[in-house]
C-alpha atoms as a PDB file:
ATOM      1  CA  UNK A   1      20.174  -4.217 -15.157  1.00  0.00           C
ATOM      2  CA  UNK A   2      16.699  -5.028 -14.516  1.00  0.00           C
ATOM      3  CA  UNK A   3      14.103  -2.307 -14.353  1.00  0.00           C
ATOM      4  CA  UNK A   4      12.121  -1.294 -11.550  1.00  0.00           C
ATOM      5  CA  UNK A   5       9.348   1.096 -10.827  1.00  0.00           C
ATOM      6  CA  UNK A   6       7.397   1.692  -8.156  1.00  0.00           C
ATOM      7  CA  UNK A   7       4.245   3.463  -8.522  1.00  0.00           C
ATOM      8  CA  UNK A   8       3.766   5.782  -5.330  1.00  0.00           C
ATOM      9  CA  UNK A   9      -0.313   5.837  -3.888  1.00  0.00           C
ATOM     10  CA  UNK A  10      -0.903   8.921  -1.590  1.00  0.00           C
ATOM     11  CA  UNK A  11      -3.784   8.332   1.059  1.00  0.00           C
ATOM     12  CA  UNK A  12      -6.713  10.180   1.400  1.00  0.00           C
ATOM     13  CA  UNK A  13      -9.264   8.192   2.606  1.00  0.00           C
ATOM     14  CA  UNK A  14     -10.609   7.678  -0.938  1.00  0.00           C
ATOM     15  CA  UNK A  15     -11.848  11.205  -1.147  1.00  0.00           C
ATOM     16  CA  UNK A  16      -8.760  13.242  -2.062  1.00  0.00           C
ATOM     17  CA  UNK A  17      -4.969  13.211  -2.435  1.00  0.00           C
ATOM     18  CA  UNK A  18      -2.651  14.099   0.076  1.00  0.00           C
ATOM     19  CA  UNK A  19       0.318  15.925  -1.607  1.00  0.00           C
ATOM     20  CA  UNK A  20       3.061  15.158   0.757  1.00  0.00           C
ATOM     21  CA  UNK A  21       2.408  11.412   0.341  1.00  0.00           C
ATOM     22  CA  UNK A  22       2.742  11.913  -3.630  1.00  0.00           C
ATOM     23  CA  UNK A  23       5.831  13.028  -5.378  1.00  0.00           C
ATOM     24  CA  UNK A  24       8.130  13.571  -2.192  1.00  0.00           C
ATOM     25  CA  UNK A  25       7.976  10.041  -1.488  1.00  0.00           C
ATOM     26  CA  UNK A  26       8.458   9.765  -5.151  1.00  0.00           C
ATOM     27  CA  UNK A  27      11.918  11.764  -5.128  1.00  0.00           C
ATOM     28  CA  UNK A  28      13.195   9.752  -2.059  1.00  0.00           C
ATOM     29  CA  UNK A  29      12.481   6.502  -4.060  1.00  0.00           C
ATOM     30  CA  UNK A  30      14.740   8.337  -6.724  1.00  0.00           C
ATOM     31  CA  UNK A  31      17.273   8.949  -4.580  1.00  0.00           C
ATOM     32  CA  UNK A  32      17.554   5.305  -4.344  1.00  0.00           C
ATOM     33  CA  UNK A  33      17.922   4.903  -7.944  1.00  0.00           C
ATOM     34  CA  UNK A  34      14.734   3.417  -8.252  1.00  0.00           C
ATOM     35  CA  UNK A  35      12.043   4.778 -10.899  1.00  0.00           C
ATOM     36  CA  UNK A  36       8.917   6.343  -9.462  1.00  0.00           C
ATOM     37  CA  UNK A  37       6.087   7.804 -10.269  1.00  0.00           C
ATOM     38  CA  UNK A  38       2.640   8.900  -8.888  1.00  0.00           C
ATOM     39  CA  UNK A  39      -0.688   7.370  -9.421  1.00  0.00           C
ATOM     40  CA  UNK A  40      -3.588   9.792  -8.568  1.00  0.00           C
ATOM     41  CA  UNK A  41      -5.772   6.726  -8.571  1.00  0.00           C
ATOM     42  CA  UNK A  42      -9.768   7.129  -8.925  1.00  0.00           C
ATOM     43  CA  UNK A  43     -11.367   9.055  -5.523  1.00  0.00           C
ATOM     44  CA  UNK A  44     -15.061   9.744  -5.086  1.00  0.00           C
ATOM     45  CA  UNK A  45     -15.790   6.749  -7.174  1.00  0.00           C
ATOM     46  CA  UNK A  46     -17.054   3.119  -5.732  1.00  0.00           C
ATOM     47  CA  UNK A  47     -14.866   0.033  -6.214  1.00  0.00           C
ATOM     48  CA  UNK A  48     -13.481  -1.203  -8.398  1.00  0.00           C
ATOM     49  CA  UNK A  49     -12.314   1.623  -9.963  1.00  0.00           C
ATOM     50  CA  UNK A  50      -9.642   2.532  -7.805  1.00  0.00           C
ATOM     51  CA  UNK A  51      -8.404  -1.100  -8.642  1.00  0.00           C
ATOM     52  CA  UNK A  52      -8.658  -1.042 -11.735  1.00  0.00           C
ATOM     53  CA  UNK A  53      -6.393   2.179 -12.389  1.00  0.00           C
ATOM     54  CA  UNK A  54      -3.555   0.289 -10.385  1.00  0.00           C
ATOM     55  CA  UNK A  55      -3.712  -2.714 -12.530  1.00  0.00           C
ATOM     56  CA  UNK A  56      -3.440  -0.009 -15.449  1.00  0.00           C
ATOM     57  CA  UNK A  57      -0.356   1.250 -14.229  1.00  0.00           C
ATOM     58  CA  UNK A  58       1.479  -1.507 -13.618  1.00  0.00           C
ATOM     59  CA  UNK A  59       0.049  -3.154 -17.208  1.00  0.00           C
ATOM     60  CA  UNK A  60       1.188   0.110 -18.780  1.00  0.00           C
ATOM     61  CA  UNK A  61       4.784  -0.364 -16.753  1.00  0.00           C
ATOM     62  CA  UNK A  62       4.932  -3.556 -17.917  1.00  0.00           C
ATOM     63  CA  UNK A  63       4.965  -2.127 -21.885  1.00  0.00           C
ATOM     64  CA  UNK A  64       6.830   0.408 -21.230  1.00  0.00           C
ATOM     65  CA  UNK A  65       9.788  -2.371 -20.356  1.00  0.00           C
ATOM     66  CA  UNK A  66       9.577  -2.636 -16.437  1.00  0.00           C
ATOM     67  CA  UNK A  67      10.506  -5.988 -15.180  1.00  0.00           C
ATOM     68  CA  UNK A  68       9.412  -5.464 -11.776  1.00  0.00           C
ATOM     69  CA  UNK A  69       7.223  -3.553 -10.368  1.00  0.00           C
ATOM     70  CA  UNK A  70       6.344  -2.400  -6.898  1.00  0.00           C
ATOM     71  CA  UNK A  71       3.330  -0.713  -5.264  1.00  0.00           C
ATOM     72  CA  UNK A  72       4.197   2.383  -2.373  1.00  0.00           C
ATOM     73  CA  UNK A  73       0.787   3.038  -0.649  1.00  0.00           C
ATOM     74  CA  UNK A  74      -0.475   5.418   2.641  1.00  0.00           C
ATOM     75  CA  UNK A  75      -3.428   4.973   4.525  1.00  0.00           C
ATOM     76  CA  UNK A  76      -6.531   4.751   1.853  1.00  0.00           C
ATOM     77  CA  UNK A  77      -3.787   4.841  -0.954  1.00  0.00           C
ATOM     78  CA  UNK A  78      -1.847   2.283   1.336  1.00  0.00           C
ATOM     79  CA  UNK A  79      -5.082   0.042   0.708  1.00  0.00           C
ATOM     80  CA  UNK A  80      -5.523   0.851  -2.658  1.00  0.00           C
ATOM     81  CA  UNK A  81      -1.576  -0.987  -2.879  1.00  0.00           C
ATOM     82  CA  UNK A  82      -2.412  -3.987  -0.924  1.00  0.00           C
ATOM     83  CA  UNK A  83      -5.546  -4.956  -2.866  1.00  0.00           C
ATOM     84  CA  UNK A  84      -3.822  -4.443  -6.399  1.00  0.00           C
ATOM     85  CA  UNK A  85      -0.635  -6.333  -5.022  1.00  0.00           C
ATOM     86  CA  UNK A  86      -3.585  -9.126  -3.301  1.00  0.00           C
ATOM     87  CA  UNK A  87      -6.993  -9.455  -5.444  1.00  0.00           C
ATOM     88  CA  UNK A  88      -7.384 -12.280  -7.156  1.00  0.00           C
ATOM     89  CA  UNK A  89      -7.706 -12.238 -11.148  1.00  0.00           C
ATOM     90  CA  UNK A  90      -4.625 -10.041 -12.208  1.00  0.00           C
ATOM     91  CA  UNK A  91      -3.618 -10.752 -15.581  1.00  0.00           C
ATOM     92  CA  UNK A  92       0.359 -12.208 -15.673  1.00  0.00           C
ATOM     93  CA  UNK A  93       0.932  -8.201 -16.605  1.00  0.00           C
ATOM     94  CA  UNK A  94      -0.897  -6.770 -14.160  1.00  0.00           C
ATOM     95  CA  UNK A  95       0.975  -8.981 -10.632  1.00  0.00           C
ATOM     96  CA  UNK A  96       2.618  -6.435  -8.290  1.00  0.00           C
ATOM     97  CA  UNK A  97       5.966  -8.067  -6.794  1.00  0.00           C
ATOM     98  CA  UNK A  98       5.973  -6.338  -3.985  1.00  0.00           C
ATOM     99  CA  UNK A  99       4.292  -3.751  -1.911  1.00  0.00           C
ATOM    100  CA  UNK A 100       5.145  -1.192   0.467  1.00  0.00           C
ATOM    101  CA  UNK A 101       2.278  -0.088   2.942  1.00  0.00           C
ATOM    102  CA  UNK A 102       2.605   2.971   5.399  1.00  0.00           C
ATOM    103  CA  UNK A 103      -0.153   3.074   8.518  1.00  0.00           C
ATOM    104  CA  UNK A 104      -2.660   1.678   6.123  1.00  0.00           C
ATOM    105  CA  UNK A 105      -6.697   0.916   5.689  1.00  0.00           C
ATOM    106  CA  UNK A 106      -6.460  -2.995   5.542  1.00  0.00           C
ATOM    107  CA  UNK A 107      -9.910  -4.267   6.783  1.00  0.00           C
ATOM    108  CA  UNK A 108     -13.115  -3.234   5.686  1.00  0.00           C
ATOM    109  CA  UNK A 109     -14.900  -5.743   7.936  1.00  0.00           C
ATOM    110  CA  UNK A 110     -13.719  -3.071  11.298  1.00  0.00           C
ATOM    111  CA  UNK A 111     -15.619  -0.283  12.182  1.00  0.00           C
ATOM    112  CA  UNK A 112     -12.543   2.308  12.383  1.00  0.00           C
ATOM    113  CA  UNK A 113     -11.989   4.608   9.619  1.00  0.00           C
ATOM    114  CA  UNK A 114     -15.267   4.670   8.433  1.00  0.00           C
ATOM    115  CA  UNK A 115     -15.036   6.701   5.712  1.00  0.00           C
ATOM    116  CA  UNK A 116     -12.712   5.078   3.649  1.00  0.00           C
ATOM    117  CA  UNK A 117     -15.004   2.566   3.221  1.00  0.00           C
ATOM    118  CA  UNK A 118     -17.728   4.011   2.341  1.00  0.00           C
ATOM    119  CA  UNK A 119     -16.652   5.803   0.112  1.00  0.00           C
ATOM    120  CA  UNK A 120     -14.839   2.784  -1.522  1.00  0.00           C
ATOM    121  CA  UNK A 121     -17.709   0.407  -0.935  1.00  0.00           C
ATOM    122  CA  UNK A 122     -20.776   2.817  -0.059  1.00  0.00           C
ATOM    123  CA  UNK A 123     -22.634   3.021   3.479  1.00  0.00           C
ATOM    124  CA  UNK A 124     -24.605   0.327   3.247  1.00  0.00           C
ATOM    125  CA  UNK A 125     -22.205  -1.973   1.892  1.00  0.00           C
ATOM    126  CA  UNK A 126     -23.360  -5.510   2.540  1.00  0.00           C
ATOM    127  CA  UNK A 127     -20.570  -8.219   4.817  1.00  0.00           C
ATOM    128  CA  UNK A 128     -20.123 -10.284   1.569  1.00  0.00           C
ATOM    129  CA  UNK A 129     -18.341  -6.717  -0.366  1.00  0.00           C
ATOM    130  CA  UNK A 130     -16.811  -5.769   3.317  1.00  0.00           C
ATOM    131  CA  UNK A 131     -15.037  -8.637   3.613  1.00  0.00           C
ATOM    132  CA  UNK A 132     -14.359  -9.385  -0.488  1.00  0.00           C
ATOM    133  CA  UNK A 133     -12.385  -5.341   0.004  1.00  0.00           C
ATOM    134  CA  UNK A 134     -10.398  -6.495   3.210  1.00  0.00           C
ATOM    135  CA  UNK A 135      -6.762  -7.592   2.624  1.00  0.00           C
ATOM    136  CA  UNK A 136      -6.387  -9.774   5.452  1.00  0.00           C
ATOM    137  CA  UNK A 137      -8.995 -11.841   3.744  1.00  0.00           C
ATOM    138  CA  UNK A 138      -7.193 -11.994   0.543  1.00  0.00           C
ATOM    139  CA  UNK A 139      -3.792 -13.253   1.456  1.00  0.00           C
ATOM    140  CA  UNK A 140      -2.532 -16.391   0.041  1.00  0.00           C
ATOM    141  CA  UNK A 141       0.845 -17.872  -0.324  1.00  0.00           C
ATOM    142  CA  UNK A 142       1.507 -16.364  -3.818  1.00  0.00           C
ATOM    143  CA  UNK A 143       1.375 -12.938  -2.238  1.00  0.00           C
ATOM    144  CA  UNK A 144       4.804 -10.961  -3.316  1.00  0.00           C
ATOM    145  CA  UNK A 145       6.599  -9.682  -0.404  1.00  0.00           C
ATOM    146  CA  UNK A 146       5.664  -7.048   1.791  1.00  0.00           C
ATOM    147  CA  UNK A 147       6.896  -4.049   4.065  1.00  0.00           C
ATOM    148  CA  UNK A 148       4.252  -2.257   6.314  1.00  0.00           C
ATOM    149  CA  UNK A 149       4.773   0.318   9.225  1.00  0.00           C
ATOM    150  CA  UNK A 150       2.086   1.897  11.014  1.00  0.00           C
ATOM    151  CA  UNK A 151       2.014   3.891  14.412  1.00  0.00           C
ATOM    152  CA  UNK A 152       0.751   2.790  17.670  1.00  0.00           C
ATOM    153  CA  UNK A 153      -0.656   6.450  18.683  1.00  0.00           C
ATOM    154  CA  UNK A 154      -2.589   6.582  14.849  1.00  0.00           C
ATOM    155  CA  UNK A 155      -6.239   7.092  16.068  1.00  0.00           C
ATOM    156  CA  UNK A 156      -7.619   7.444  12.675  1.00  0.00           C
ATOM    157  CA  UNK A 157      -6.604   3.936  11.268  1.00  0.00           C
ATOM    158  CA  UNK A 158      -5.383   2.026  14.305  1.00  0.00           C
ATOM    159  CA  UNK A 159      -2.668  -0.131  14.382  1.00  0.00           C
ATOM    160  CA  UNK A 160      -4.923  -2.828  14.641  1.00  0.00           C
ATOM    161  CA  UNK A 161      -5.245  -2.775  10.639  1.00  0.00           C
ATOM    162  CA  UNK A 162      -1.345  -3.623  10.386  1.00  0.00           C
ATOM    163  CA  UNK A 163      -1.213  -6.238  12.707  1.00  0.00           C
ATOM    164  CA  UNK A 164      -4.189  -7.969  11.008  1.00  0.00           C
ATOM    165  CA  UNK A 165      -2.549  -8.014   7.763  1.00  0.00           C
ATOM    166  CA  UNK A 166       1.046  -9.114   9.110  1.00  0.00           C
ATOM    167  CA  UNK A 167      -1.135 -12.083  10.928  1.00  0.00           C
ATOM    168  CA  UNK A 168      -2.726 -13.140   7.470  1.00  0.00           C
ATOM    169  CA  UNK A 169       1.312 -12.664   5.731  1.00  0.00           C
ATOM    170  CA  UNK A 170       2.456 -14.983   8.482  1.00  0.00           C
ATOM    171  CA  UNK A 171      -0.403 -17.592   8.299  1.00  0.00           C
ATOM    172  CA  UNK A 172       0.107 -17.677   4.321  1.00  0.00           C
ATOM    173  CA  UNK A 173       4.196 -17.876   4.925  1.00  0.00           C
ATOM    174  CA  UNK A 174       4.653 -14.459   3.075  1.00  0.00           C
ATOM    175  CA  UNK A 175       7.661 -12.838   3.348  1.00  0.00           C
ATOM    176  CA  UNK A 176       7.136  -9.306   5.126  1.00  0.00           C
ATOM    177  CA  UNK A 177       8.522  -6.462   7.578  1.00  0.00           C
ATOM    178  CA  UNK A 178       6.024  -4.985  10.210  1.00  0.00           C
ATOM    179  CA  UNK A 179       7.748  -2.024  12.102  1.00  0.00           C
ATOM    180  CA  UNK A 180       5.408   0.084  14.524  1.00  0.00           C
ATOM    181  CA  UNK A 181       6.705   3.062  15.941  1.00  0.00           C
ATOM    182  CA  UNK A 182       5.462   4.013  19.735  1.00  0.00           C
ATOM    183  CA  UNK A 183       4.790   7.806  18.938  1.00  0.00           C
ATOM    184  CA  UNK A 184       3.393   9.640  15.695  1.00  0.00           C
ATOM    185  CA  UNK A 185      -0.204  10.680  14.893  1.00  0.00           C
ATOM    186  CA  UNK A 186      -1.450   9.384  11.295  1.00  0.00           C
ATOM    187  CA  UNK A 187      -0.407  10.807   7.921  1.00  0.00           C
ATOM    188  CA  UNK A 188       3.106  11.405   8.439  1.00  0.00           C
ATOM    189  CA  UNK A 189       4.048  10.680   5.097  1.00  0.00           C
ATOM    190  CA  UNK A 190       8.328  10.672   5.087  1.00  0.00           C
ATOM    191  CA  UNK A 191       8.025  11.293   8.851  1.00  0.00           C
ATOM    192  CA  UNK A 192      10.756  13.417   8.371  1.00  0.00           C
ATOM    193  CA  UNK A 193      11.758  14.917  12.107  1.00  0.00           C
ATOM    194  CA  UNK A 194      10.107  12.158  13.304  1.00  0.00           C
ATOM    195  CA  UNK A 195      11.030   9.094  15.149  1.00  0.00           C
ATOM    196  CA  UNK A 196       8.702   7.177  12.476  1.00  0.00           C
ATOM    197  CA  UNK A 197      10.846   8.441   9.944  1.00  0.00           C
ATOM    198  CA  UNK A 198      13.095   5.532  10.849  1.00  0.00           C
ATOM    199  CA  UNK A 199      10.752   3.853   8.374  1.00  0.00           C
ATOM    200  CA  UNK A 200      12.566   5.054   4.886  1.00  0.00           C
ATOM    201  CA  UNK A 201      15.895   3.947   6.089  1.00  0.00           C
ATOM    202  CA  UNK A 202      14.060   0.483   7.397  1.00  0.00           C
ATOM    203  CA  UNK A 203      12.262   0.017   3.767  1.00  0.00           C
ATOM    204  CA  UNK A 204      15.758   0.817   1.953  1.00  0.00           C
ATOM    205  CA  UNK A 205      17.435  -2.043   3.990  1.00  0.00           C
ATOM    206  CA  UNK A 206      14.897  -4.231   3.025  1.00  0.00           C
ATOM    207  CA  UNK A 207      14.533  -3.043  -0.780  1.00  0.00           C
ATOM    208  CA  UNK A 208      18.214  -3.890  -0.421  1.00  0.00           C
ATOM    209  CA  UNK A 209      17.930  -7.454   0.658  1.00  0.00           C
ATOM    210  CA  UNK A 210      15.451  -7.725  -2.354  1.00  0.00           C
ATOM    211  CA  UNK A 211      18.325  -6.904  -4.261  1.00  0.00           C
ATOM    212  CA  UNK A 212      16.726  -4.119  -5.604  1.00  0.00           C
ATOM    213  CA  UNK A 213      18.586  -1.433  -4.625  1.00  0.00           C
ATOM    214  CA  UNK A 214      22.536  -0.834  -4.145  1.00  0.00           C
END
């Protein structure tokens, strides 16, 4: 059977890690029969460290035996996901085939969720960096496939973020899944009790139809 892992990336907007989007997520991907693990990734510290950790992981996966490997991100960590699984210059080792993106921070070029980016980029961060750290600017048609949910009702990273990265998947051809759910404030991690919750069962149908899962 071929391995896979996927590395888990709680949000935190850069500065911290938010438990509940760590290990439980983790444990659910377990349930699956999937390896997982958690990636406290670089926080307080500029680009392109937080990167650079992710490319790490996966290199260190790769050793390790892993024949695939996926990326699991929310909100800052959900970012974090989509650059390692989109920046150019990944070593064969290092490519992410596929990611997994809950309500996350996609575009550095909007004003919304401002301190994500500076902490990732700094305040004063000129357009050229901005728009080098978005992921709608880093799509191509070599992107591995993609799930990404989000909430209408998140006011901290608006949907808006999703739907720009699902435009830049569809321009490029990528295979993807957007699902936005009507009601749910941000960070709801499993959603569990929630309507957004929908989400895991969503992401195991489509894991499924990867073949990656039973």
């Amino acid at each position: 059977m071929t391995r896979t892992h996927v590395v888990v990336l709680p949000g935190g907007a850069y500065q911290r890690h938010a438990d509940h989007e760590g290990e439980p997520v983790a444990a659910w991907l377990r349930g699956l029969g999937l390896d997982a693990s958690v990636l406290l990734y670089p926080v307080q510290t500029p680009h392109p460290a937080p990167l650079e950790a992710v490319r790490a992981r996966v290199r260190a996966l790769r050793r390790d035996g892993a024949e695939r490997v996926a990326l699991l991100g929310f909100s800052a960590g959900g970012h974090a996901a989509g650059h390692a699984a989109l920046a150019a210059g990944a070593a064969a080792d290092e490519r992410v085939d596929a990611a997994i993106l809950g309500y996350p921070v996609v575009s550095m070029l909007l004003e919304t969720h401002q301190v994500s980016r500076e902490t990732l980029i700094g305040p004063d961060a000129p357009g050229e960096l901005r728009a080098a750290t978005s992921l709608e600017r880093m799509v191509t048609p070599s992107a591995p496939p993609f799930f990404v949910w989000h909430t209408a009702e998140d006011e901290a990273v608006p949907v808006e973020h999703a739907y720009l990265l699902a435009q830049a998947l569809a321009t490029s051809h990528v295979p993807h899944e957007l699902h936005v759910f009507a009601r749910g404030p941000h960070g709801l991690g499993l959603a569990e009790g929630h309507a957004a919750g929908a989400w895991t069962a969503l992401c195991a149908a489509w894991l499924r139809g990867l073949g990656w899962v039973d």
